[in-house]
N, C-alpha and C. Protein backbone atom coordinates (compact mmCIF):
# COMPACT_ATOMS: atom_id res chain seq x y z
N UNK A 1 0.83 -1.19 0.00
CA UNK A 1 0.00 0.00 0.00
C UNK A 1 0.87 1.26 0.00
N UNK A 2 0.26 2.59 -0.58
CA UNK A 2 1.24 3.67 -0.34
C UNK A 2 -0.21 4.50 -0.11
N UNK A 3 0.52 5.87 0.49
CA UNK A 3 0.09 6.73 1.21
C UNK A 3 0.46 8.14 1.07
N UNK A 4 -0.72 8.98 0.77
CA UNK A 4 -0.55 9.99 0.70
C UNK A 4 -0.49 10.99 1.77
N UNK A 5 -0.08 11.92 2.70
CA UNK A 5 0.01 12.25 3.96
C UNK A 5 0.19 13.85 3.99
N UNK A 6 -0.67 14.30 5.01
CA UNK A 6 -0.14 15.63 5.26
C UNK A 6 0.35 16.17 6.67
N UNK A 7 1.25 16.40 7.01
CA UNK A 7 1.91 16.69 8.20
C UNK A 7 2.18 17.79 8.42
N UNK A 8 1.51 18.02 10.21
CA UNK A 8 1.49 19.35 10.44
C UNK A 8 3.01 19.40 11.50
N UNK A 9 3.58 21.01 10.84
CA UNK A 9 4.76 21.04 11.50
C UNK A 9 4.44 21.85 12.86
N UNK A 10 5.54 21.53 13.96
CA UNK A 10 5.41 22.60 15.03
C UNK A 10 5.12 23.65 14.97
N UNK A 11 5.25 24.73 13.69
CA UNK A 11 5.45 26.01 13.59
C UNK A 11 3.75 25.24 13.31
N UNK A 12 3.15 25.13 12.67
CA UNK A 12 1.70 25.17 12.33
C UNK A 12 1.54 25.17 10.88
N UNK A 13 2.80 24.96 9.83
CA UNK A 13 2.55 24.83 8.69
C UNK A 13 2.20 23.61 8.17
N UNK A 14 1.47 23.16 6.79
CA UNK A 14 1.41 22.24 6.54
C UNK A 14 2.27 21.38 5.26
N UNK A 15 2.32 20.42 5.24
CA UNK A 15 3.41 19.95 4.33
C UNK A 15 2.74 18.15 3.57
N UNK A 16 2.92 18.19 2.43
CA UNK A 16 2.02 17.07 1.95
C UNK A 16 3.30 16.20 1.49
N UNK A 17 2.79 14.91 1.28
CA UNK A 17 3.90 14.16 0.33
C UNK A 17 3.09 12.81 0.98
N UNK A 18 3.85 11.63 0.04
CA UNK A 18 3.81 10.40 -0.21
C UNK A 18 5.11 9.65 0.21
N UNK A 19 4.21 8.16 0.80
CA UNK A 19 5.16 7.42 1.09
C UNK A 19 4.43 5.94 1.47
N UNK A 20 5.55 4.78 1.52
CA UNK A 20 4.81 3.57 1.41
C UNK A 20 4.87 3.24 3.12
N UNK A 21 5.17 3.78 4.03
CA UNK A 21 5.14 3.39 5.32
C UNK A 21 5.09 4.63 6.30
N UNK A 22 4.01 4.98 6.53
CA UNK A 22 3.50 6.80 7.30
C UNK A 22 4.38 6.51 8.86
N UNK A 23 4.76 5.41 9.57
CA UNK A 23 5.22 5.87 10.84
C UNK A 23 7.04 6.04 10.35
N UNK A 24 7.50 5.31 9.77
CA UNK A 24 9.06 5.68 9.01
C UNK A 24 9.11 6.90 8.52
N UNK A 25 8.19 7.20 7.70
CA UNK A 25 8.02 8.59 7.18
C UNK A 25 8.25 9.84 7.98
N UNK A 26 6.82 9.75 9.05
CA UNK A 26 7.26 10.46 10.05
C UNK A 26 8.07 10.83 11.04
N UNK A 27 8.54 9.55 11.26
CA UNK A 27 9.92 9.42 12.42
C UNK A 27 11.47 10.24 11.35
N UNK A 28 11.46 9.96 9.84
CA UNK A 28 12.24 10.53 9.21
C UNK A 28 12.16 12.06 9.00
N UNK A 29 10.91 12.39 9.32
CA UNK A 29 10.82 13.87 9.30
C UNK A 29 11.28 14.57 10.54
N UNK A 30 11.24 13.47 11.82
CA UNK A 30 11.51 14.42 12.74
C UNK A 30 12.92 14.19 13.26
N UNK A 31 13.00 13.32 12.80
CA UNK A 31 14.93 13.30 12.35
C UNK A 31 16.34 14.19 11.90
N UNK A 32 15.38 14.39 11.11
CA UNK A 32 16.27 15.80 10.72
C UNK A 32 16.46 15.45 8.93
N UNK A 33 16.02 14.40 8.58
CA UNK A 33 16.01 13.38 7.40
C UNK A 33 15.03 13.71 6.14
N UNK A 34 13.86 13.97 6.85
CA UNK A 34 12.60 13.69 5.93
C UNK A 34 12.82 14.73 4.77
N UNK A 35 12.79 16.02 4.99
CA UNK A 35 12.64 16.97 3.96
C UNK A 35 13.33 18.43 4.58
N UNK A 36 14.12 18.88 3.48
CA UNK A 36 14.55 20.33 4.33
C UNK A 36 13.44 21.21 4.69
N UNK A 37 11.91 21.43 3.88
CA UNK A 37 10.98 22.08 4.48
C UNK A 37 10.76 21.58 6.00
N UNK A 38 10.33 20.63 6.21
CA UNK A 38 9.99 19.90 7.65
C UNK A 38 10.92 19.92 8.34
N UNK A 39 12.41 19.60 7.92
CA UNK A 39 13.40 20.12 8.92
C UNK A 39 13.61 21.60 9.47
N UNK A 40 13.19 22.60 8.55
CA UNK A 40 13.20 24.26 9.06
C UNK A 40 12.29 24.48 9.87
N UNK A 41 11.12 23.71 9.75
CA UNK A 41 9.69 24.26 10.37
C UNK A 41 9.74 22.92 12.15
N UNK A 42 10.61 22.26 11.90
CA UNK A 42 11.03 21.77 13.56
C UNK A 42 10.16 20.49 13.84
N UNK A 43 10.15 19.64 12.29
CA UNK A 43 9.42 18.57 12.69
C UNK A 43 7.82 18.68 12.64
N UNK A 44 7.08 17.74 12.68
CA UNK A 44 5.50 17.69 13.09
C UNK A 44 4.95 16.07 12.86
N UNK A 45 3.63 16.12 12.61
CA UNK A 45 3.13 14.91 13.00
C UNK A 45 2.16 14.52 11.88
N UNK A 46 1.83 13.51 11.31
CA UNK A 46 1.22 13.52 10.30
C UNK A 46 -0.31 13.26 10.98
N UNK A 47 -1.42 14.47 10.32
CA UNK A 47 -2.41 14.37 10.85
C UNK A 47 -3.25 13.71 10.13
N UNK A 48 -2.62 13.21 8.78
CA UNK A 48 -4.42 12.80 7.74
C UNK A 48 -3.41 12.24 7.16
N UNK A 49 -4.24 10.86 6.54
CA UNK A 49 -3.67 10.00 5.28
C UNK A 49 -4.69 10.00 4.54
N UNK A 50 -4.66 9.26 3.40
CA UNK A 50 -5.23 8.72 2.36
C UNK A 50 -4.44 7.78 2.07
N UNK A 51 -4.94 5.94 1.50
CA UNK A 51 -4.42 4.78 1.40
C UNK A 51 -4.45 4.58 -0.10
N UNK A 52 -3.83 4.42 -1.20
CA UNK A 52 -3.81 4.00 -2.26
C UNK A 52 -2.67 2.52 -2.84
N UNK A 53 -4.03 1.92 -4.00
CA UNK A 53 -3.22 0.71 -3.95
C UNK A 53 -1.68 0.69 -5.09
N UNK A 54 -1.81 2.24 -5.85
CA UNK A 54 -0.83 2.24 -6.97
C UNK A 54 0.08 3.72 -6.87
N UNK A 55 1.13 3.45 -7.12
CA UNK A 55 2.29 4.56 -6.59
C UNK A 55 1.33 5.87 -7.25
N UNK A 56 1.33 5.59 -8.77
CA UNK A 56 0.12 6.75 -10.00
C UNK A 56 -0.31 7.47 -8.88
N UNK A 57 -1.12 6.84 -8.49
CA UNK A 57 -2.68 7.33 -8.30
C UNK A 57 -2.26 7.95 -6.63
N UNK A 58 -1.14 7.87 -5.73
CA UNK A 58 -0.71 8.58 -4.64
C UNK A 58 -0.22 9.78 -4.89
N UNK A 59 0.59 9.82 -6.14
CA UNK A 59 1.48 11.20 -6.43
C UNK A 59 0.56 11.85 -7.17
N UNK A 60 -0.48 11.25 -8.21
CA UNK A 60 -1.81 12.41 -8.24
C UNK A 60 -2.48 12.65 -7.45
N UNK A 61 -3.14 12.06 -6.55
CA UNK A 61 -3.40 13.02 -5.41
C UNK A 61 -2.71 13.63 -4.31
N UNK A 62 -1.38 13.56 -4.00
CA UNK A 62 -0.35 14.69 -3.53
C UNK A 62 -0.03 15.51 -4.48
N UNK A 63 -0.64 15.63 -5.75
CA UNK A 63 -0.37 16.99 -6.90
C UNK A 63 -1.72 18.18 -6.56
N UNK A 64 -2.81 17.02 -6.80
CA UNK A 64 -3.59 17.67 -6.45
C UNK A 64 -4.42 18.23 -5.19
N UNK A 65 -3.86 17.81 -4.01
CA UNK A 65 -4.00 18.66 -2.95
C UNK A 65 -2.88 19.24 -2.42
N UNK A 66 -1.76 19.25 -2.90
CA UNK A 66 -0.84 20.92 -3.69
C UNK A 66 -1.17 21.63 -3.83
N UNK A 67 -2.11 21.62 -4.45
CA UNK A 67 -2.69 22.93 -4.95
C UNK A 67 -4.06 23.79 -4.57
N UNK A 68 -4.55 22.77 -3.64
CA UNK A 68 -5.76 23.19 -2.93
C UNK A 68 -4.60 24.73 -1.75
N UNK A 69 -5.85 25.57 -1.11
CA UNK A 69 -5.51 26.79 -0.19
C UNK A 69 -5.77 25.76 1.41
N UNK A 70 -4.70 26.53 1.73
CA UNK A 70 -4.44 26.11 3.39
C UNK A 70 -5.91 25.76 4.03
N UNK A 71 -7.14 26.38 3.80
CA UNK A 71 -8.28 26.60 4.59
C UNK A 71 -9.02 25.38 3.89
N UNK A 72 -8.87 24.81 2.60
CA UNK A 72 -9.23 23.71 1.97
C UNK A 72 -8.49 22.01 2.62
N UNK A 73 -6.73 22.58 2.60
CA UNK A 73 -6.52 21.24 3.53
C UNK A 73 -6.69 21.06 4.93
N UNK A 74 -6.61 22.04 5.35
CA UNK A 74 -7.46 22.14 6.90
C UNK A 74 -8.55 21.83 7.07
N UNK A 75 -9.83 21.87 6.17
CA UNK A 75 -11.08 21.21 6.32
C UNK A 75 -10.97 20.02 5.41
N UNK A 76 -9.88 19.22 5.04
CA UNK A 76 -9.79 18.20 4.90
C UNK A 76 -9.72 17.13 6.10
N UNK A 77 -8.70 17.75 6.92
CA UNK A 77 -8.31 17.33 7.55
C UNK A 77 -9.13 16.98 8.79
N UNK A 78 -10.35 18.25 8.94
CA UNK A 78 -11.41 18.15 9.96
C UNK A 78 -12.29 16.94 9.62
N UNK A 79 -12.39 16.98 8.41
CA UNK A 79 -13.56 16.12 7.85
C UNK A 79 -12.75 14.06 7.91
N UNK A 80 -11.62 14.27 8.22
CA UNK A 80 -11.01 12.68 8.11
C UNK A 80 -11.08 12.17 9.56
N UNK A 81 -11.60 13.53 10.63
CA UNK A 81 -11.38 13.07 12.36
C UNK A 81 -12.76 12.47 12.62
């Protein structure tokens, strides 16, 4: 399975991306590993997934909620609790 994920950093920003195992992922972000964005913003926690069965179809939808506005993935995110 892979996974599309959005993780909120300490500072309160948000940060999207894909990956085939969300607790490695995350533990690599707060590592100092995961991504230089997530490393500046001091780490965070992934609050929302989405499960997909084909790599395709994960990195199109981490394209396309790219491009959605902060107040759109934030009520994504309300709506997955």
């Amino acid at each position: 399975m892979f996974y599309f994920y959005i993780l909120k950093c300490k500072d309160g920003t948000l940060y999207s991306g894909s990956t085939n195992d969300l607790k490695a992922r995350e533990q690599k972000h707060n590592s100092g590993k995961g991504s230089k964005y997530v490393t500046a913003h001091g780490g965070g926690k992934i609050v929302y997934h989405e499960k997909f069965r084909t790599w395709g179809k994960t990195l199109k939808r981490e394209a396309t909620v790219k491009k959605l506005s902060r107040i759109k993935k934030l009520s994504l995110i309300k709506v997955k609790k």
